[in-house]
C-alpha atoms as a PDB file:
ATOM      1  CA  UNK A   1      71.181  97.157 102.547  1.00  0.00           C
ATOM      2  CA  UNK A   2      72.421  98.484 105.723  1.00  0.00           C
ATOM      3  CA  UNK A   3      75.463 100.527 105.383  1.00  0.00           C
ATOM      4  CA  UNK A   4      77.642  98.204 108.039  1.00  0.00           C
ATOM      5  CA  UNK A   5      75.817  95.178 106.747  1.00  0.00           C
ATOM      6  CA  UNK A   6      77.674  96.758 103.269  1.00  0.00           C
ATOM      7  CA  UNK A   7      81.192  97.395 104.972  1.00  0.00           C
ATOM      8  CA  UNK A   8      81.136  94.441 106.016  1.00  0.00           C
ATOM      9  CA  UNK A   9      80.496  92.796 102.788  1.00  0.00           C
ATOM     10  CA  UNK A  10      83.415  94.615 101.172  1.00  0.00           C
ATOM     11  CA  UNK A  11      85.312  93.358 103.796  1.00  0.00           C
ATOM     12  CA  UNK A  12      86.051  96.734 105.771  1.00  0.00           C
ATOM     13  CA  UNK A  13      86.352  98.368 109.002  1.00  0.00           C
ATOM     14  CA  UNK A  14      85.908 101.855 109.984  1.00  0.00           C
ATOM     15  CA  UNK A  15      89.038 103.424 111.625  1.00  0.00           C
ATOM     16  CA  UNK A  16      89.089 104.619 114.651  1.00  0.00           C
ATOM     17  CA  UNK A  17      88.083 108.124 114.860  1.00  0.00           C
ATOM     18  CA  UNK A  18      91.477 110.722 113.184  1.00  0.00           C
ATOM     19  CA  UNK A  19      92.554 112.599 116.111  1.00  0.00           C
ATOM     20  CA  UNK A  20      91.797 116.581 115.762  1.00  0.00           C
ATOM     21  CA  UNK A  21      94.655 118.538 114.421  1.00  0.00           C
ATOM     22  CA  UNK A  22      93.807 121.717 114.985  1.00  0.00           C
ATOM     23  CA  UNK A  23      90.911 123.908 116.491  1.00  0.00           C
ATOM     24  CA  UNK A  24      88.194 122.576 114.392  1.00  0.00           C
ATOM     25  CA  UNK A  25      85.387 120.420 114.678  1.00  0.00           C
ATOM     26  CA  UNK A  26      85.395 116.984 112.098  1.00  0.00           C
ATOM     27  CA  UNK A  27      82.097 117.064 111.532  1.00  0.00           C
ATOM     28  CA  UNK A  28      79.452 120.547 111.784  1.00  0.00           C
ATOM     29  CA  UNK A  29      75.904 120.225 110.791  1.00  0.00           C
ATOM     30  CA  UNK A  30      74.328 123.062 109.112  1.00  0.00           C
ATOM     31  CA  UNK A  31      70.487 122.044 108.065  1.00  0.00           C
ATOM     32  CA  UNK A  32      70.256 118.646 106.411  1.00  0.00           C
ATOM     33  CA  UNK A  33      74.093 118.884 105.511  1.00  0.00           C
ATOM     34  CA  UNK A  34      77.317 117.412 106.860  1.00  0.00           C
ATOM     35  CA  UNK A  35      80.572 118.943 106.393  1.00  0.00           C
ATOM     36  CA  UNK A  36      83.164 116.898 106.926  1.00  0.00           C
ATOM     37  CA  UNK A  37      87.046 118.333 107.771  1.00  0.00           C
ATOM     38  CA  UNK A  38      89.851 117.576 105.819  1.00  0.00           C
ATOM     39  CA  UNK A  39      90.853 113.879 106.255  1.00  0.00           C
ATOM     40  CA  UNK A  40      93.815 112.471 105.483  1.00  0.00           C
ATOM     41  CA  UNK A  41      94.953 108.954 104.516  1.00  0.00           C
ATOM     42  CA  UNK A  42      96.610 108.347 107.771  1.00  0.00           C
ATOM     43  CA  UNK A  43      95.515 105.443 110.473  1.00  0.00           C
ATOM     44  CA  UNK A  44      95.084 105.920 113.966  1.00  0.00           C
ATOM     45  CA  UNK A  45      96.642 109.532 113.125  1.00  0.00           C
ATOM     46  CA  UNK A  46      99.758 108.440 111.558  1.00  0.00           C
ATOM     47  CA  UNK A  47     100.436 108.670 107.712  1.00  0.00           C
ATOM     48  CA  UNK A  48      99.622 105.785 105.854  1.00  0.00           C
ATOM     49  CA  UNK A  49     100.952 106.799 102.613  1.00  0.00           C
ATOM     50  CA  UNK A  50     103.312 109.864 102.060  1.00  0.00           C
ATOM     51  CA  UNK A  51     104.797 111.515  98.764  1.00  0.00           C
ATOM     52  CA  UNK A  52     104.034 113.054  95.927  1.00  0.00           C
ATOM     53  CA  UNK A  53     102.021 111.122  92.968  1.00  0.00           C
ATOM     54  CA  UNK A  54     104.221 110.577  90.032  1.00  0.00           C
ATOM     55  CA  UNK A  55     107.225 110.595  92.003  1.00  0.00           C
ATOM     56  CA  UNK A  56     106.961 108.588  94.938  1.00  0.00           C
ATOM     57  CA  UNK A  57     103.706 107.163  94.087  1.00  0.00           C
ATOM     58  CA  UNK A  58     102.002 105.314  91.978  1.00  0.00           C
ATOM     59  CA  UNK A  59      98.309 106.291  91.017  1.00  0.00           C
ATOM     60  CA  UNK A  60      96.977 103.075  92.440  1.00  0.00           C
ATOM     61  CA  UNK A  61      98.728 103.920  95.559  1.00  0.00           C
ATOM     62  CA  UNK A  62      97.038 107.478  95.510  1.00  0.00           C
ATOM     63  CA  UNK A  63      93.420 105.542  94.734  1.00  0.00           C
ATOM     64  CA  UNK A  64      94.074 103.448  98.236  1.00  0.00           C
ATOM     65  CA  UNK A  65      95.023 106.989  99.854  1.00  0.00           C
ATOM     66  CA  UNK A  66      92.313 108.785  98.992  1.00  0.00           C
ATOM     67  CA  UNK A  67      90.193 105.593  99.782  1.00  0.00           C
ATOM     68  CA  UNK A  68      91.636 105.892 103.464  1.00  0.00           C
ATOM     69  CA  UNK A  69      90.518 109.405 103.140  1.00  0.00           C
ATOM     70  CA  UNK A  70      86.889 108.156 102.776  1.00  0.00           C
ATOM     71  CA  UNK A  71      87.289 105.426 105.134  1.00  0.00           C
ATOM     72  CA  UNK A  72      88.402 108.626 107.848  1.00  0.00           C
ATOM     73  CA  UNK A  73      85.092 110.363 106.600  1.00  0.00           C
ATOM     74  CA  UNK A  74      83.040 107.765 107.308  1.00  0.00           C
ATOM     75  CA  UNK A  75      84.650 107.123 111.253  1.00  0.00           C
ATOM     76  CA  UNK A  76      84.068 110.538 111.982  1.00  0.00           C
ATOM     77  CA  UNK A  77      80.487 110.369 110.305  1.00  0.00           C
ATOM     78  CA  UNK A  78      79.779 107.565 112.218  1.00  0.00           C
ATOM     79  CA  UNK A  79      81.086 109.117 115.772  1.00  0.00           C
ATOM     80  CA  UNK A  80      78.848 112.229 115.027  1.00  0.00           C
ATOM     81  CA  UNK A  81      75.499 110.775 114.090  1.00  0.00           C
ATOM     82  CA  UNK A  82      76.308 107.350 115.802  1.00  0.00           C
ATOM     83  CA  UNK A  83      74.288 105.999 112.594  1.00  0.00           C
ATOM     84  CA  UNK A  84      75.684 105.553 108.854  1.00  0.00           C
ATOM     85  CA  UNK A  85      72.428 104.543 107.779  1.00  0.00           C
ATOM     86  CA  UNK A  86      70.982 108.001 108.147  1.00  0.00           C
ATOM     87  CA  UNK A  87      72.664 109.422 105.735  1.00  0.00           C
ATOM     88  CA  UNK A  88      70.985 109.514 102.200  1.00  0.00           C
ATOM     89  CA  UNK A  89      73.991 110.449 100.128  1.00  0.00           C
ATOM     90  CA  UNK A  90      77.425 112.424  99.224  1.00  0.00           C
ATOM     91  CA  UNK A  91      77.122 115.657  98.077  1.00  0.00           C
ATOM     92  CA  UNK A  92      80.664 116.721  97.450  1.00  0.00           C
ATOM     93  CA  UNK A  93      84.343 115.218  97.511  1.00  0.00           C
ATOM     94  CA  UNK A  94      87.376 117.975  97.334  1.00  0.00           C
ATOM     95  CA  UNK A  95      90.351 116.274  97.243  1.00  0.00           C
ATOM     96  CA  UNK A  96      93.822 117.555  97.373  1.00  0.00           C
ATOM     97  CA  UNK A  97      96.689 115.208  95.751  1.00  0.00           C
ATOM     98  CA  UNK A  98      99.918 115.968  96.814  1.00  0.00           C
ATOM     99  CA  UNK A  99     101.662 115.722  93.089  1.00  0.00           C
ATOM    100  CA  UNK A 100     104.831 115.353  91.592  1.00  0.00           C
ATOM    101  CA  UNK A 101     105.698 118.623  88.392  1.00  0.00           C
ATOM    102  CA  UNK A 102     103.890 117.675  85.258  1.00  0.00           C
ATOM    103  CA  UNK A 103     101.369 114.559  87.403  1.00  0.00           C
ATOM    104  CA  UNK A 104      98.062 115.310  86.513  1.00  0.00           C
ATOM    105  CA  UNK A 105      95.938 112.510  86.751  1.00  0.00           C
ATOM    106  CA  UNK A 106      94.023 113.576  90.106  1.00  0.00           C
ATOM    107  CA  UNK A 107      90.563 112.384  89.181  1.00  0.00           C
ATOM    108  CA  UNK A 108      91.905 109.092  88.975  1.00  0.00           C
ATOM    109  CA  UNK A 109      93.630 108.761  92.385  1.00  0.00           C
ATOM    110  CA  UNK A 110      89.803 110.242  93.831  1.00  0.00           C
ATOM    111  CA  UNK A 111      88.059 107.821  92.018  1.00  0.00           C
ATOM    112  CA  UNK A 112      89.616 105.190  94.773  1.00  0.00           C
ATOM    113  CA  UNK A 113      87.270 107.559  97.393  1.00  0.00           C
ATOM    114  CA  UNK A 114      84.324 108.070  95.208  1.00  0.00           C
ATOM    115  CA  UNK A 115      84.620 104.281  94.239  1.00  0.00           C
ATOM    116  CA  UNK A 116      84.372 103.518  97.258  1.00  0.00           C
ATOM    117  CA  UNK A 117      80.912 105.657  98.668  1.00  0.00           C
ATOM    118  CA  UNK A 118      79.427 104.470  95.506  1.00  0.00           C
ATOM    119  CA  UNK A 119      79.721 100.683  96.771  1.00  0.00           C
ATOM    120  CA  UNK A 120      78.317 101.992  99.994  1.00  0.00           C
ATOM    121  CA  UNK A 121      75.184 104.142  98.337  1.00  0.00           C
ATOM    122  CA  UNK A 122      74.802 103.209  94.736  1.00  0.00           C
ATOM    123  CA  UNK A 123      74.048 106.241  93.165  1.00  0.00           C
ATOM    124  CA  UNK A 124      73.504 108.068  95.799  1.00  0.00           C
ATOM    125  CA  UNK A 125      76.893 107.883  96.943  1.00  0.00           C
ATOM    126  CA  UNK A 126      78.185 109.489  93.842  1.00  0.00           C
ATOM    127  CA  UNK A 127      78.342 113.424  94.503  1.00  0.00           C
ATOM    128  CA  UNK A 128      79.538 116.232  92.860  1.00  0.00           C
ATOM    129  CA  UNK A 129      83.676 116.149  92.842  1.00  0.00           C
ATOM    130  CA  UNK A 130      87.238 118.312  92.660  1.00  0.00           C
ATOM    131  CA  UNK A 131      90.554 117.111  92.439  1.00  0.00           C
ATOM    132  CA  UNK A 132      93.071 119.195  92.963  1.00  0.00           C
ATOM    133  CA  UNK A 133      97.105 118.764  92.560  1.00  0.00           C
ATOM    134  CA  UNK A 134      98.970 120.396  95.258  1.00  0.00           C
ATOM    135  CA  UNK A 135     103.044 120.728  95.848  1.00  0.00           C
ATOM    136  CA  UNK A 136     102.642 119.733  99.589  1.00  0.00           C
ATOM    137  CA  UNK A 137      99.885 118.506 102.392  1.00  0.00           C
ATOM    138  CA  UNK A 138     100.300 118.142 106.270  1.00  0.00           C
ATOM    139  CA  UNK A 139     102.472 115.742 107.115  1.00  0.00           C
ATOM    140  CA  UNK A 140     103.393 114.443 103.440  1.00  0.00           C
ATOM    141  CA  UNK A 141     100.842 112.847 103.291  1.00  0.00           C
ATOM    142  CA  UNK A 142      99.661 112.085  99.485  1.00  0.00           C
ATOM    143  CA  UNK A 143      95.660 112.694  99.598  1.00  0.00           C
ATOM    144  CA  UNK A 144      93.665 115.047 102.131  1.00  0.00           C
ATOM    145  CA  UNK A 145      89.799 115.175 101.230  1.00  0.00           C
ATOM    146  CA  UNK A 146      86.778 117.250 102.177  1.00  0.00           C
ATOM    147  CA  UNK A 147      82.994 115.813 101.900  1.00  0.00           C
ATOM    148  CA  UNK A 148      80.024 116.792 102.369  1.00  0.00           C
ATOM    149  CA  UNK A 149      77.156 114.299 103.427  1.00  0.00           C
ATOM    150  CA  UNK A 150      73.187 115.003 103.426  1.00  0.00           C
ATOM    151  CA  UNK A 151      70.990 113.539 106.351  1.00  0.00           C
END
């Protein structure tokens, strides 16, 4: 199925595009591969969800963050190839949970990304995967995550 035809069954929209943050490009090409920057859970470059999971967040709250994360991939995916559908899979998620002392259930709160690209790709949207715990991101914000895409 085509990948929109597939957002739009799960009843999504991509984002508009994060804004840069930095000197950096969101998405660089090297062969077949796509990295993709850092993205945050924010909309429209404002935080969507801030604090620290298992303090001011609940883990279902850090599974819609990091999902937001993937959502951000995917916009700036989209404005670089100006196709979804020619990508054939994920490689890699990194994802950085901002985390309360003594929280450490990050694999669940990136399953709400990884969830999410495996609706989109099947099995080929389910990469290789780190979850990290952090004390603090940019901004607060609760979930910043790094992918890489092949073409």
């Amino acid at each position: 199925m085509d990948v929109y035809e597939k957002l739009n069954a799960l009843n999504l929209e991509l984002p508009p595009p994060p804004p840069a943050a930095g000197i950096y490009k969101p998405v660089r090409q090297a062969g077949n591969l796509l990295y993709i920057s850092g993205q945050g859970c924010t909309h429209a470059g404002k935080p969507a969800f801030t604090g620290k999971l298992g303090a001011e967040r609940t883990i279902e709250e850090g599974q819609a963050a990091s999902r937001l994360c993937a959502l951000n991939a995917l916009s700036a995916l989209h404005g670089f190839l100006g196709d979804l559908n020619l990508v054939k899979g994920v490689v890699k998620l990194l994802g950085f949970v901002q985390s309360a002392p003594g929280f450490g259930e990050q694999p669940q709160v990136m399953n709400g990304a990884s969830g999410l690209l495996r609706d989109i790709w099947g099995e080929n949207g389910v990469g290789a995967r780190s979850a990290i715990g952090t004390n603090e991101l940019p901004g607060n914000i609760t979930v910043e995550v790094e992918f890489i895409f092949e073409i």
